[in-house]
N, C-alpha and C. Protein backbone atom coordinates (compact mmCIF):
# COMPACT_ATOMS: atom_id res chain seq x y z
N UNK A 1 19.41 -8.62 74.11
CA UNK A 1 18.03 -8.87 73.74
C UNK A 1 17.77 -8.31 72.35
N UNK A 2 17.55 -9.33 71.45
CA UNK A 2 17.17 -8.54 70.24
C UNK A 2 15.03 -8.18 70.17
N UNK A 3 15.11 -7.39 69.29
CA UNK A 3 13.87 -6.39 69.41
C UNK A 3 12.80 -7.25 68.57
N UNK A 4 11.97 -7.55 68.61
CA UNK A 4 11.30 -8.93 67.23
C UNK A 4 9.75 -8.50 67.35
N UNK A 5 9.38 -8.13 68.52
CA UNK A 5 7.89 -8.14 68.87
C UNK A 5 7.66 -6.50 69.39
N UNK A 6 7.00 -5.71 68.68
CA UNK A 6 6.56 -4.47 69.38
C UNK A 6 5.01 -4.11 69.27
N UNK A 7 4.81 -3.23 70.23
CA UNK A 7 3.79 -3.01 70.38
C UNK A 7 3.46 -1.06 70.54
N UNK A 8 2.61 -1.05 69.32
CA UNK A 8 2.76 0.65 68.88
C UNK A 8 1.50 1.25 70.04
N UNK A 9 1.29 2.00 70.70
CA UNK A 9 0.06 2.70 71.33
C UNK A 9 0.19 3.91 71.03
N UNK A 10 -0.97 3.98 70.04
CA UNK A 10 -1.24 6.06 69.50
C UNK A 10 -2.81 6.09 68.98
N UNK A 11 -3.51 6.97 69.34
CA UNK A 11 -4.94 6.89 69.17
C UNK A 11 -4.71 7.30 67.62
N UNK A 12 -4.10 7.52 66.80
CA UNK A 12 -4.14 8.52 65.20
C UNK A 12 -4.01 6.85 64.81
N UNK A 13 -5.16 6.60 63.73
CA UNK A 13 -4.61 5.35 62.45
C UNK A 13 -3.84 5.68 61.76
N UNK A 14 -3.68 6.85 61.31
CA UNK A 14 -2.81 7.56 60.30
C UNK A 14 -1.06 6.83 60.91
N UNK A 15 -0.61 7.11 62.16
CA UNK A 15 0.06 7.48 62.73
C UNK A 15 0.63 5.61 62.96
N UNK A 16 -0.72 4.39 63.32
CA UNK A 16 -0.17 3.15 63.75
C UNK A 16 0.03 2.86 62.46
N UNK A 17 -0.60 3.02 61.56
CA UNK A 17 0.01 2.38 60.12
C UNK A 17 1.20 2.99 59.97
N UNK A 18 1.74 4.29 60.12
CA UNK A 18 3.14 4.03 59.65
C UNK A 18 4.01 4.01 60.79
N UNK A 19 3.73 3.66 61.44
CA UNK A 19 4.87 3.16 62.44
C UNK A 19 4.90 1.54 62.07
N UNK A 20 3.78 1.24 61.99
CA UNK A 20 3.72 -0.42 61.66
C UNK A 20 4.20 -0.72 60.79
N UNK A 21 3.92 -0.05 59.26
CA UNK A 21 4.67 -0.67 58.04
C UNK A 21 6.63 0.03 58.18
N UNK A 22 6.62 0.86 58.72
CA UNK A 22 8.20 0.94 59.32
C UNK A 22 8.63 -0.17 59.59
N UNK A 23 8.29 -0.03 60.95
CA UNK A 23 8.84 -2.17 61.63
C UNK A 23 8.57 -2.92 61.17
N UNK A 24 7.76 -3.06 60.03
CA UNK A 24 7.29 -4.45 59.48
C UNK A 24 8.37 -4.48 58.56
N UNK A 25 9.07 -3.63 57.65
CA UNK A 25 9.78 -3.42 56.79
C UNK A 25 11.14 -3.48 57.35
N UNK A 26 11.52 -3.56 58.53
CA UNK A 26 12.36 -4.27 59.37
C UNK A 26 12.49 -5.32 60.05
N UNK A 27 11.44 -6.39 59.94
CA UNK A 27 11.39 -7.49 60.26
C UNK A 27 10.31 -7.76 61.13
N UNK A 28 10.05 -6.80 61.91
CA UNK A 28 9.71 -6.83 63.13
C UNK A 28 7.91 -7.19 63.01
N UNK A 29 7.70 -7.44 64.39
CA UNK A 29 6.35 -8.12 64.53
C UNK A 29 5.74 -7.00 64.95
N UNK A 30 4.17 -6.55 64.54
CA UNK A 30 3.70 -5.21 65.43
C UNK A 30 2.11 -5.60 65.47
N UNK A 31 1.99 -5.48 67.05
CA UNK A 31 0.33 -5.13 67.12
C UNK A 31 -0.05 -3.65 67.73
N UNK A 32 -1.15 -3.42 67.60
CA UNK A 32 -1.11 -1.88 67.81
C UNK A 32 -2.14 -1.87 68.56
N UNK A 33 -2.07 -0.81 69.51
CA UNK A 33 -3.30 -0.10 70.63
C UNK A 33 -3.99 1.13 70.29
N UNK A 34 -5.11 1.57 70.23
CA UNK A 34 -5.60 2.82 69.74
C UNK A 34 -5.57 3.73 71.63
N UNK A 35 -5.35 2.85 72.49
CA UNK A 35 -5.13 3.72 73.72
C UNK A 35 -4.88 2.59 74.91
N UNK A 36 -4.72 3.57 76.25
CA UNK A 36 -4.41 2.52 77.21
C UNK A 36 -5.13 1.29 77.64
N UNK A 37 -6.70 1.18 77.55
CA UNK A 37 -7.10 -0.13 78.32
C UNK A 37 -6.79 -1.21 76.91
N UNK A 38 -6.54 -0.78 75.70
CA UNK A 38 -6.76 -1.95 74.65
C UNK A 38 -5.34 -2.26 74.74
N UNK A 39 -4.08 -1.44 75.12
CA UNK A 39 -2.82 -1.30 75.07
C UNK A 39 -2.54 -2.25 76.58
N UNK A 40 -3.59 -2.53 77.45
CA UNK A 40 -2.99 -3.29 78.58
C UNK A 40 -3.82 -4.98 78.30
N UNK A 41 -4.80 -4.74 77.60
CA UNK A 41 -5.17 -5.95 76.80
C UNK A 41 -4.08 -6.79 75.63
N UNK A 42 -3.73 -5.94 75.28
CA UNK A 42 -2.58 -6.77 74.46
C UNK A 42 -1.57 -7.21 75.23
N UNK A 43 -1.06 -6.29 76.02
CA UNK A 43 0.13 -6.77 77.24
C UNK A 43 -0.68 -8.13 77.69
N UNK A 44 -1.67 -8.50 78.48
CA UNK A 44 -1.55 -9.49 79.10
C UNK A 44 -1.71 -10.69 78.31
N UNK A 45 -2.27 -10.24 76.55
CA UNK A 45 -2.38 -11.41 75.66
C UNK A 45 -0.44 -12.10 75.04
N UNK A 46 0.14 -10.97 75.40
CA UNK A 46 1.69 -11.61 75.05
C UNK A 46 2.50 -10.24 75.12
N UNK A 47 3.45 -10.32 75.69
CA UNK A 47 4.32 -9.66 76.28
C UNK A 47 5.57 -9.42 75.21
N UNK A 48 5.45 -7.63 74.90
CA UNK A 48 6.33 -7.60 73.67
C UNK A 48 7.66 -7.19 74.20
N UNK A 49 8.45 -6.55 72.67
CA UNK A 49 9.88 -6.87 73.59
C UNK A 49 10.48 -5.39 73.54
N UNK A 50 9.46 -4.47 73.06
CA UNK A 50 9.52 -2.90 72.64
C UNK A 50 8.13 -2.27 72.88
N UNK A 51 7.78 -1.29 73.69
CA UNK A 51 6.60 -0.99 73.34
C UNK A 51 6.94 0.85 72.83
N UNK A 52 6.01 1.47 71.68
CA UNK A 52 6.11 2.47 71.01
C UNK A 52 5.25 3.20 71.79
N UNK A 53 5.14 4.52 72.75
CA UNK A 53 3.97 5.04 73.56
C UNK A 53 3.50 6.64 73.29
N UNK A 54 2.29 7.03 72.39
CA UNK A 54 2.06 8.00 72.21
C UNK A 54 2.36 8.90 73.62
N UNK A 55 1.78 9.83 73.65
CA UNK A 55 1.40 11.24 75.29
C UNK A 55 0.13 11.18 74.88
N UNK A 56 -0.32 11.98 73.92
CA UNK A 56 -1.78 12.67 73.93
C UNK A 56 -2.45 11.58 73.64
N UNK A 57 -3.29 11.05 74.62
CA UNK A 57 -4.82 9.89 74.02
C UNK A 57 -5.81 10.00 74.72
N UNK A 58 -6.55 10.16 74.34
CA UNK A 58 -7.95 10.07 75.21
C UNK A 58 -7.93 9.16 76.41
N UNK A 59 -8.68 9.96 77.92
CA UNK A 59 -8.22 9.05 79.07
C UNK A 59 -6.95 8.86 79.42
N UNK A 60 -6.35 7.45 79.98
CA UNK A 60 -4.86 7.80 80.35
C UNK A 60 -4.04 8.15 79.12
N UNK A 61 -3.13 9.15 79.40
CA UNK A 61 -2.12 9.39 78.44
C UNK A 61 -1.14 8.78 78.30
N UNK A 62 0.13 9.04 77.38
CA UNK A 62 1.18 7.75 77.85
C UNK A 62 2.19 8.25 78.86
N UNK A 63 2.07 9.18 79.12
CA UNK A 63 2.51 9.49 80.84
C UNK A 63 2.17 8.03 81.91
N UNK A 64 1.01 8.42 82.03
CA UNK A 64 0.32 7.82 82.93
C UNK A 64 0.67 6.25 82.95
N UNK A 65 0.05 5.58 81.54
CA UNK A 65 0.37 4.73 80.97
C UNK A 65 1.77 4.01 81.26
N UNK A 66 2.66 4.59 80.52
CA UNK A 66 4.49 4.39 80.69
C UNK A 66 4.47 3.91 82.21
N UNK A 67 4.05 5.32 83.13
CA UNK A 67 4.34 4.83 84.67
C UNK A 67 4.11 3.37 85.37
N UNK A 68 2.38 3.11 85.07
CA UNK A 68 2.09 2.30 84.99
C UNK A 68 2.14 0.53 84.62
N UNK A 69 2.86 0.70 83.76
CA UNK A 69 3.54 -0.66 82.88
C UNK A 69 5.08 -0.36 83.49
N UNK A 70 5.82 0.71 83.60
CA UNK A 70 6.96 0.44 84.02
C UNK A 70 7.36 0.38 85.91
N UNK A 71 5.99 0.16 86.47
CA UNK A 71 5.78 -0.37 87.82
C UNK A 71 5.22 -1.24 88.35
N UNK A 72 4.68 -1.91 87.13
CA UNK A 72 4.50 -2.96 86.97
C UNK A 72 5.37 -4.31 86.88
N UNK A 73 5.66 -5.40 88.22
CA UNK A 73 6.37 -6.10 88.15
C UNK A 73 6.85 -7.02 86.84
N UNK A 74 5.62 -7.54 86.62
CA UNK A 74 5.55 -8.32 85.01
C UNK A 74 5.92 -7.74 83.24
N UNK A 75 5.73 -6.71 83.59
CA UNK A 75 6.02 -5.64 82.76
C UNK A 75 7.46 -4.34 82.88
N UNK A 76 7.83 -4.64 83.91
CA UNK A 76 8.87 -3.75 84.62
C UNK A 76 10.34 -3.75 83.21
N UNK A 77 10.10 -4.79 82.80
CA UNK A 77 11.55 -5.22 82.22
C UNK A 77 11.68 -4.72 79.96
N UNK A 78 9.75 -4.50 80.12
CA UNK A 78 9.94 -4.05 78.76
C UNK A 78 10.47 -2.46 78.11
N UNK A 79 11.33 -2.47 77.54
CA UNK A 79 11.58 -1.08 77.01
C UNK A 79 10.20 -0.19 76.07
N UNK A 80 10.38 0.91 77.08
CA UNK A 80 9.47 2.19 76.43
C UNK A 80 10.00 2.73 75.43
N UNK A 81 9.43 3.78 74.60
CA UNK A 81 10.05 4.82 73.47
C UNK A 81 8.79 5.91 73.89
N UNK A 82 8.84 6.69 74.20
CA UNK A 82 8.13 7.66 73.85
C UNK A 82 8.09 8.06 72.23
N UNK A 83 6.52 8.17 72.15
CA UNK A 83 6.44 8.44 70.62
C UNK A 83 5.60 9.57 69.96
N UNK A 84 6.16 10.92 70.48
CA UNK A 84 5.18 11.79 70.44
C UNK A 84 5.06 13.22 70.01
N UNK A 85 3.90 14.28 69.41
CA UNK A 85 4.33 15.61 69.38
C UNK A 85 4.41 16.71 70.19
N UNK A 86 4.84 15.83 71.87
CA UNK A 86 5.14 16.95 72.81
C UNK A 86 6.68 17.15 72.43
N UNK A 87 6.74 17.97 71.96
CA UNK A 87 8.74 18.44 71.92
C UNK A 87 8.95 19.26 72.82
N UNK A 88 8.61 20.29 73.94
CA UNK A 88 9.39 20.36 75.05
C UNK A 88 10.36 19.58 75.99
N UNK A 89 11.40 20.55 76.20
CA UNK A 89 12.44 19.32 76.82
C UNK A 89 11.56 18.76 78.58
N UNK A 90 10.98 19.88 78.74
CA UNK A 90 10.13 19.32 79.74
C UNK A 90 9.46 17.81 80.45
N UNK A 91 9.09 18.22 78.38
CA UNK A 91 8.11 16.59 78.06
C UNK A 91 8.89 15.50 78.54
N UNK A 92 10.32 15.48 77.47
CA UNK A 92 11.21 14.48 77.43
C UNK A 92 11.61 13.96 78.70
N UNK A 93 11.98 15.17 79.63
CA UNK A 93 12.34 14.81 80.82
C UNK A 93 11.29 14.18 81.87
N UNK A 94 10.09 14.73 81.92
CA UNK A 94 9.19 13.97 82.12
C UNK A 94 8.80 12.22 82.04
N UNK A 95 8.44 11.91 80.87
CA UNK A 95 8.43 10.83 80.26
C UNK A 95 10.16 9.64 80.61
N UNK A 96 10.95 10.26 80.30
CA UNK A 96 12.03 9.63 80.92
C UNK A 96 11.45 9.05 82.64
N UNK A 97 10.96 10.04 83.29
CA UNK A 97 11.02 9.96 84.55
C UNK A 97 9.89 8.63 84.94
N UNK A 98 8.94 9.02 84.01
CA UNK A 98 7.68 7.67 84.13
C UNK A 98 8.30 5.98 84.12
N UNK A 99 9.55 6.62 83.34
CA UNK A 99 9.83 4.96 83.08
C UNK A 99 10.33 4.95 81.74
N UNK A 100 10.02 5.67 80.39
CA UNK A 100 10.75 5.58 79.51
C UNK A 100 12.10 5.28 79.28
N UNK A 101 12.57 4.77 78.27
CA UNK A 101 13.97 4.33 78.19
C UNK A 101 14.75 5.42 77.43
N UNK A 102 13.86 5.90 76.43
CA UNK A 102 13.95 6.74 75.04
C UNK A 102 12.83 8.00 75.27
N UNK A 103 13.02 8.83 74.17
CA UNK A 103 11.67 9.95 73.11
C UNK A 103 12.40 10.07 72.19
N UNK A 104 11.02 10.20 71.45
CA UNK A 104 11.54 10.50 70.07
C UNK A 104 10.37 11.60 69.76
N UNK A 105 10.43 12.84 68.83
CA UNK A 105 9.24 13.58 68.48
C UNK A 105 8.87 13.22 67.10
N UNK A 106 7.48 13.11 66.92
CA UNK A 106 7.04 13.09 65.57
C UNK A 106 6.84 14.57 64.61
N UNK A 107 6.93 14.42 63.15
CA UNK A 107 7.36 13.67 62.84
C UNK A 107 8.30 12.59 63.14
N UNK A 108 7.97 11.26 63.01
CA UNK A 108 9.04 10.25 63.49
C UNK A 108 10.23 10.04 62.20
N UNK A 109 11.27 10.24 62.47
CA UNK A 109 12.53 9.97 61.33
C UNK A 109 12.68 8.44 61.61
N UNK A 110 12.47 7.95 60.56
CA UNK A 110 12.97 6.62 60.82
C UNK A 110 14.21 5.79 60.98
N UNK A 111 15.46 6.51 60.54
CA UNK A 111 16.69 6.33 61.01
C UNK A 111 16.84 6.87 62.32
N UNK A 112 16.31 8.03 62.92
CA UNK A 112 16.47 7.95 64.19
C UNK A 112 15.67 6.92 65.08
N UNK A 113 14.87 6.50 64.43
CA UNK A 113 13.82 5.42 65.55
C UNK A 113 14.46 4.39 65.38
N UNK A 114 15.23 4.24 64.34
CA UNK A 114 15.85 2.62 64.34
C UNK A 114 17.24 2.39 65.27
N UNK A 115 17.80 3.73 65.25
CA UNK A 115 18.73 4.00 65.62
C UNK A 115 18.49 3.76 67.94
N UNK A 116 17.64 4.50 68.09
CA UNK A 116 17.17 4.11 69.35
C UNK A 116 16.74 2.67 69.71
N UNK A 117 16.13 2.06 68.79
CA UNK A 117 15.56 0.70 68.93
C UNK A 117 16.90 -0.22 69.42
N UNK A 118 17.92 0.29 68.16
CA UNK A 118 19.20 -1.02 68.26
C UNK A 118 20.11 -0.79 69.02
N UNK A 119 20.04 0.93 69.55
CA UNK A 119 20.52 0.85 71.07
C UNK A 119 20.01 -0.05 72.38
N UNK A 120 18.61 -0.15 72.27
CA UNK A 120 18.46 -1.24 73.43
C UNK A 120 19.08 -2.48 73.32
N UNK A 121 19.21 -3.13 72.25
CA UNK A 121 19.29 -4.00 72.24
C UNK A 121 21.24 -4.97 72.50
């Protein structure tokens, strides 16, 4: 499966713009969520092929979130990244457990994010 369509969820603008002009500067297609109900609005408007998932957002977090979409039948099959500044291994292990595929901590390195991306694929 190659990676073409992602979808960033992080309440910081600071934070979707540069994740966006990252992937855009890799080809890639990006719409972005400022949190979970606008982040499950885009899911049902088109189904991406990566989704990028903050932790900390107002209301559900991407804990919650991740679980959610990755128990989700229709959604079951898209790859997560955790994308976030919880760095406890706790976190990581956590988030893995929701359903994540990946974490990554921000600062985000962008050779390491690319580097995870083209592992899924």
């Amino acid at each position: 499966m190659t990676i073409h369509n992602v979808l960033v969820v992080d309440d910081s603008k600071t934070e979707l713009l540069y994740l966006s002009d990252l992937l855009k500067r890799q080809g890639m297609s990006v719409r972005t969520a400022e949190g979970a109900d606008e982040a499950l609005k885009r899911l049902a408007d088109a189904k991406p092929d990566l989704i990028l998932m903050d932790v900390v957002m107002p209301g559900q977090n991407g804990f919650q979130l991740t679980r959610s979409i990755s128990r989700t039948p229709m959604y079951a099959d898209i790859p997560i990244i955790m994308c976030t500044s919880k760095n406890q291994e706790t976190d990581r292990v956590w988030g893995l457990r929701q359903g994540a595929r990946d974490y990554i901590t921000k600062p985000v390195n962008p050779v390491e994010l690319m580097e995870k991306i083209k592992a899924l694929e």
